[in-house]
Protein backbone atom coordinates (compact mmCIF):
# COMPACT_ATOMS: atom_id res chain seq x y z
CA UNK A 1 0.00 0.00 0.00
CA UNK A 2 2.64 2.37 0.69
CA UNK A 3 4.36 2.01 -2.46
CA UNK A 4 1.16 2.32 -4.17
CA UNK A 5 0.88 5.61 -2.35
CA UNK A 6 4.09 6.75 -3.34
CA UNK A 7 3.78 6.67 -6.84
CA UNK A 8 0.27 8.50 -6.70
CA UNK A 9 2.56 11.32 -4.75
CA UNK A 10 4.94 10.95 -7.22
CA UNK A 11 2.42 11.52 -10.06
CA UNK A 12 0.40 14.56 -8.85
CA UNK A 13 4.10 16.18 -7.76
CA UNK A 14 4.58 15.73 -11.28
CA UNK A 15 1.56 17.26 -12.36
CA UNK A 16 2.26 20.36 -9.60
CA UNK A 17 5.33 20.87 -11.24
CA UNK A 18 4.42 21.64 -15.01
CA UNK A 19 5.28 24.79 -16.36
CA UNK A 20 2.36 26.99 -16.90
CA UNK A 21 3.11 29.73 -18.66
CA UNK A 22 1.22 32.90 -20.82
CA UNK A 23 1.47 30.14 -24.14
CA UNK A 24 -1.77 28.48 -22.85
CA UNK A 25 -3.91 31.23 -23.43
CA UNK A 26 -2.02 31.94 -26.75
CA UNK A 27 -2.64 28.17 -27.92
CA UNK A 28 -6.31 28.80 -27.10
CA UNK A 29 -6.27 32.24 -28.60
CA UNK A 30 -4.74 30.66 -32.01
CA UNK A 31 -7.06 27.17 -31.85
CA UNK A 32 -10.17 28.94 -31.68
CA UNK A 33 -8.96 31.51 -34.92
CA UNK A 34 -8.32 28.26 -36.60
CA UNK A 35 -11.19 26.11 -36.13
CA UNK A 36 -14.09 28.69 -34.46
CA UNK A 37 -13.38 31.14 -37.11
CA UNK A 38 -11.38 30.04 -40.03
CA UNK A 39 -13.34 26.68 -39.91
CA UNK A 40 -10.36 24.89 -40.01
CA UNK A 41 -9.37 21.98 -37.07
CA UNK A 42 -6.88 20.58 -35.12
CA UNK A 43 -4.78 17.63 -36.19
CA UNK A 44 -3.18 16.51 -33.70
CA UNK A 45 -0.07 13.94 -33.77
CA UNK A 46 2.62 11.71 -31.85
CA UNK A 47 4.13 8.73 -31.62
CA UNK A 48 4.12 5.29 -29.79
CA UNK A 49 2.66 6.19 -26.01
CA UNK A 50 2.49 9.72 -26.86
CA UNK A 51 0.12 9.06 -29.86
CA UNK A 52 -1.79 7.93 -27.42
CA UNK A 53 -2.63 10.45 -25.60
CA UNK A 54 -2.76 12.90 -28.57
CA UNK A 55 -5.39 10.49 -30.50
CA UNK A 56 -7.09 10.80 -27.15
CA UNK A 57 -6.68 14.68 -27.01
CA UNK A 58 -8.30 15.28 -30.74
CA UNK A 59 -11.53 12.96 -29.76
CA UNK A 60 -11.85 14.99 -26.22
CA UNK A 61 -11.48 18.31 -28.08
CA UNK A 62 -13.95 16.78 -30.97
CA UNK A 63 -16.77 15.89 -28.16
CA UNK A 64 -16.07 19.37 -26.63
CA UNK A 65 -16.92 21.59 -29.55
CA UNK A 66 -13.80 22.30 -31.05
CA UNK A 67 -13.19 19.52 -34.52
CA UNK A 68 -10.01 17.50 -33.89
CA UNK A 69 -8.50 14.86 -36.04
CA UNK A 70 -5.30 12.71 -34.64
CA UNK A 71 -2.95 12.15 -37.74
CA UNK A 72 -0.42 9.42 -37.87
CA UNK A 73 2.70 10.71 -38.44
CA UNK A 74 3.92 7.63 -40.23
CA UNK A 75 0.28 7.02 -42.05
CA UNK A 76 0.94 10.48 -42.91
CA UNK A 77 3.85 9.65 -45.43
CA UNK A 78 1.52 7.47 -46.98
CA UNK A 79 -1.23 9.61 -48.41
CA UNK A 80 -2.44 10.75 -44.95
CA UNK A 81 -0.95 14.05 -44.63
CA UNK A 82 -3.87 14.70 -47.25
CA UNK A 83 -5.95 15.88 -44.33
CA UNK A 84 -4.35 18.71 -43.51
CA UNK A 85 -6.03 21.66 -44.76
CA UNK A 86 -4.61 25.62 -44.92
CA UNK A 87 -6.79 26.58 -42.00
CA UNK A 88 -6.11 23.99 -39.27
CA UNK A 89 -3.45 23.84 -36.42
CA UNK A 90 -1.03 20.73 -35.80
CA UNK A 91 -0.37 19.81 -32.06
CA UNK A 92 2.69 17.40 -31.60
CA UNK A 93 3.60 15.91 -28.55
CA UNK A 94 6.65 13.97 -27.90
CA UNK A 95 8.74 14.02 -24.66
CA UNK A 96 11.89 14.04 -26.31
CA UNK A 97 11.13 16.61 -29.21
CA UNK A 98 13.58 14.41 -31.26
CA UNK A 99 10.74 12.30 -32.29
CA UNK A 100 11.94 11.32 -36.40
CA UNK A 101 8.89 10.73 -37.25
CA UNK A 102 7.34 13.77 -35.92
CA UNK A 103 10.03 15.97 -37.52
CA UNK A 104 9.68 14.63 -40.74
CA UNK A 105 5.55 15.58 -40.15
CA UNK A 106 6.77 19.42 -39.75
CA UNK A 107 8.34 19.13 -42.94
CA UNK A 108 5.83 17.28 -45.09
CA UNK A 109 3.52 20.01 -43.45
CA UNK A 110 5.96 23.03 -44.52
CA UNK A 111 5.75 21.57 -48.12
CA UNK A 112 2.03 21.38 -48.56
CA UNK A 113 0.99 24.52 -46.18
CA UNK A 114 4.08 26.20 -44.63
CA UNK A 115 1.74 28.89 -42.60
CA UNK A 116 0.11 26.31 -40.59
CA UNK A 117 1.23 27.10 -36.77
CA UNK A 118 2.51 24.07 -34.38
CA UNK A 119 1.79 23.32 -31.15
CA UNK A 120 4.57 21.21 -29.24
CA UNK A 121 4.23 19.23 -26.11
CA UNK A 122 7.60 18.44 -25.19
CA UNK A 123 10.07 17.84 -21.56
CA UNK A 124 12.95 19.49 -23.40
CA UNK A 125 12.74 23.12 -24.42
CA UNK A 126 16.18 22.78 -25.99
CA UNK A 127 14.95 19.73 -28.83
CA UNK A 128 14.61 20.28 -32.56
CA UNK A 129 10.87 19.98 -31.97
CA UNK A 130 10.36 22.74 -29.80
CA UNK A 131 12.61 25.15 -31.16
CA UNK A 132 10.13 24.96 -34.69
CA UNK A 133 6.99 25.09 -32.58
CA UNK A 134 4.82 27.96 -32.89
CA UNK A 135 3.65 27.57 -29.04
CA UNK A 136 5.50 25.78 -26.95
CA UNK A 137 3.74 23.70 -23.96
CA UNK A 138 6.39 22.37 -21.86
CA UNK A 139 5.97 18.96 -19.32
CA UNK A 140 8.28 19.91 -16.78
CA UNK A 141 10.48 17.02 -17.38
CA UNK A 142 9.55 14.35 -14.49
CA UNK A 143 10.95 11.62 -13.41
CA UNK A 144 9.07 8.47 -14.65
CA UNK A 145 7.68 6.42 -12.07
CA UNK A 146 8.71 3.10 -14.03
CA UNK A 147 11.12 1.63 -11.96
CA UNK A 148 13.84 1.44 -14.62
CA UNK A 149 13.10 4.92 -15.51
CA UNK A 150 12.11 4.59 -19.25
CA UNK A 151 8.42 3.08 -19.56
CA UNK A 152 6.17 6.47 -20.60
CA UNK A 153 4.79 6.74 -17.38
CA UNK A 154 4.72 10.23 -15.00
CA UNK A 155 5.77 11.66 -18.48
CA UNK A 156 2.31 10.44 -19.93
CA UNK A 157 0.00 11.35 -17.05
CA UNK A 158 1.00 15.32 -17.22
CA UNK A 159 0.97 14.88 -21.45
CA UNK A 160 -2.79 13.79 -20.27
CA UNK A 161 -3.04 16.83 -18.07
CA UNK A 162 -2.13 19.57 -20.04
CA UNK A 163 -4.05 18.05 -22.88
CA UNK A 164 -7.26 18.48 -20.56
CA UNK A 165 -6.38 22.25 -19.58
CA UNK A 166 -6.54 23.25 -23.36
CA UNK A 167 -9.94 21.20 -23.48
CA UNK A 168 -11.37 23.00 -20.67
CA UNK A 169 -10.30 26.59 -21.54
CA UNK A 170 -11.91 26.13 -25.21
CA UNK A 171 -14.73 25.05 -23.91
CA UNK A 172 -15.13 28.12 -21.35
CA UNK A 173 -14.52 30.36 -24.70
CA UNK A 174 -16.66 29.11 -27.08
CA UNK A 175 -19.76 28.79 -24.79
CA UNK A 176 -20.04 25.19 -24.54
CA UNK A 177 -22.91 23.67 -23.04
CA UNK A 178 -24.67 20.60 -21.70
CA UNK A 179 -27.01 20.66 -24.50
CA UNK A 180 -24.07 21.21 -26.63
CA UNK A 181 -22.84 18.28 -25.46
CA UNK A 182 -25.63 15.86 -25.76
CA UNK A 183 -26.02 16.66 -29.57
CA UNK A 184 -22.13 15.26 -29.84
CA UNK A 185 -22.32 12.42 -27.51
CA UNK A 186 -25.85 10.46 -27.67
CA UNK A 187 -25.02 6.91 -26.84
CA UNK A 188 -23.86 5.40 -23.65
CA UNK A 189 -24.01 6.74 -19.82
CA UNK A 190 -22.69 10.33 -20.50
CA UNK A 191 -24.63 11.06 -23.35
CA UNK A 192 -28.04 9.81 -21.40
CA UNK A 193 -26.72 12.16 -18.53
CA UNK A 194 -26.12 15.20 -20.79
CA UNK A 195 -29.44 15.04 -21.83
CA UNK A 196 -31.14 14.41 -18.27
CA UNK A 197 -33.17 17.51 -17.13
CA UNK A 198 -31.78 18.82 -13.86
């Protein structure tokens, strides 16, 4: 129990700990230009664990109000980047930032619309990745809680968390209600909740 205990301390330290910084309400700023009134989306993109949580990002965003696609980055290569349209906004998270795959993205991007802006979620504010973001979003580095340091783990859980904070603060600026809701989600618990009179 008490080493179960420790690593839920050592997670939510983790989570204390990220950098929060004026580039959150310029990410919002820029994603609702995009999408709310260019009509454009968000594409968002990653790799192994970290595509993960981005393909779980772009679906959160998507049942929120704000249209989100998660793009493969290798798919991409293969007729995928065909997606991508002039008005959207690319989000690319990898705890590294030396990612191949997701630098290779950037440039496929450049070559088919170069004015698209990039959103990074990275630990290392020093990578390749971050220094061709647009907005950087920064992890704070942890410490994974895998006990040979490596397995995507603490690094994950705040990738999660600051994934969430850009969901919440879009929906707080577009408006977004429980009705609003219910129209996106109608099967299942939440969507029979959302709809419940109260």
């Amino acid at each position: 129990m008490e080493k179960v205990k420790d690593i839920f301390r050592r997670e939510a330290e983790a989570i204390k700990n990220i950098p929060v910084n004026g580039f959150y309400e310029d990410v919002v700023d820029a994603i609702y230009e995009r999408v709310h009134i260019q009509k454009g989306k968000v594409i968002t993109s990653g790799m192994g664990k970290a595509g993960q949580i981005a393909h779980n990002i772009a679906t959160t965003l998507s049942s929120t109000g704000t249209p989100a696609i998660f793009l493969h980055p290798s798919e991409a290569q293969h007729g995928d980047l065909g997606v991508i349209q002039k008005s959207d906004i690319l989000l690319c998270i990898s705890n590294s930032g030396k990612t191949r795959e997701i630098l290779e993205l950037l440039d496929l991007k450049a070559s088919l619309y170069d004015k698209i802006p990039v959103i990074v979620i990275t630990s290392d504010p020093e990578s390749e990745l971050a220094h061709r973001s647009d907005f950087l979003l920064l992890t704070g580095n942890p410490d994974e809680v895998c006990i040979l340091g490596l397995t995507p783990t603490t690094s994950t859980t705040v990738m999660t968390v600051i994934g969430d904070a850009i969901v919440v603060l879009l929906e707080e600026k577009i408006g977004f209600t429980r009705m609003d809701y219910a129209k996106r989600h109608h099967g299942g618990y939440l969507g029979k909740k959302s709809r419940d009179e109260h």
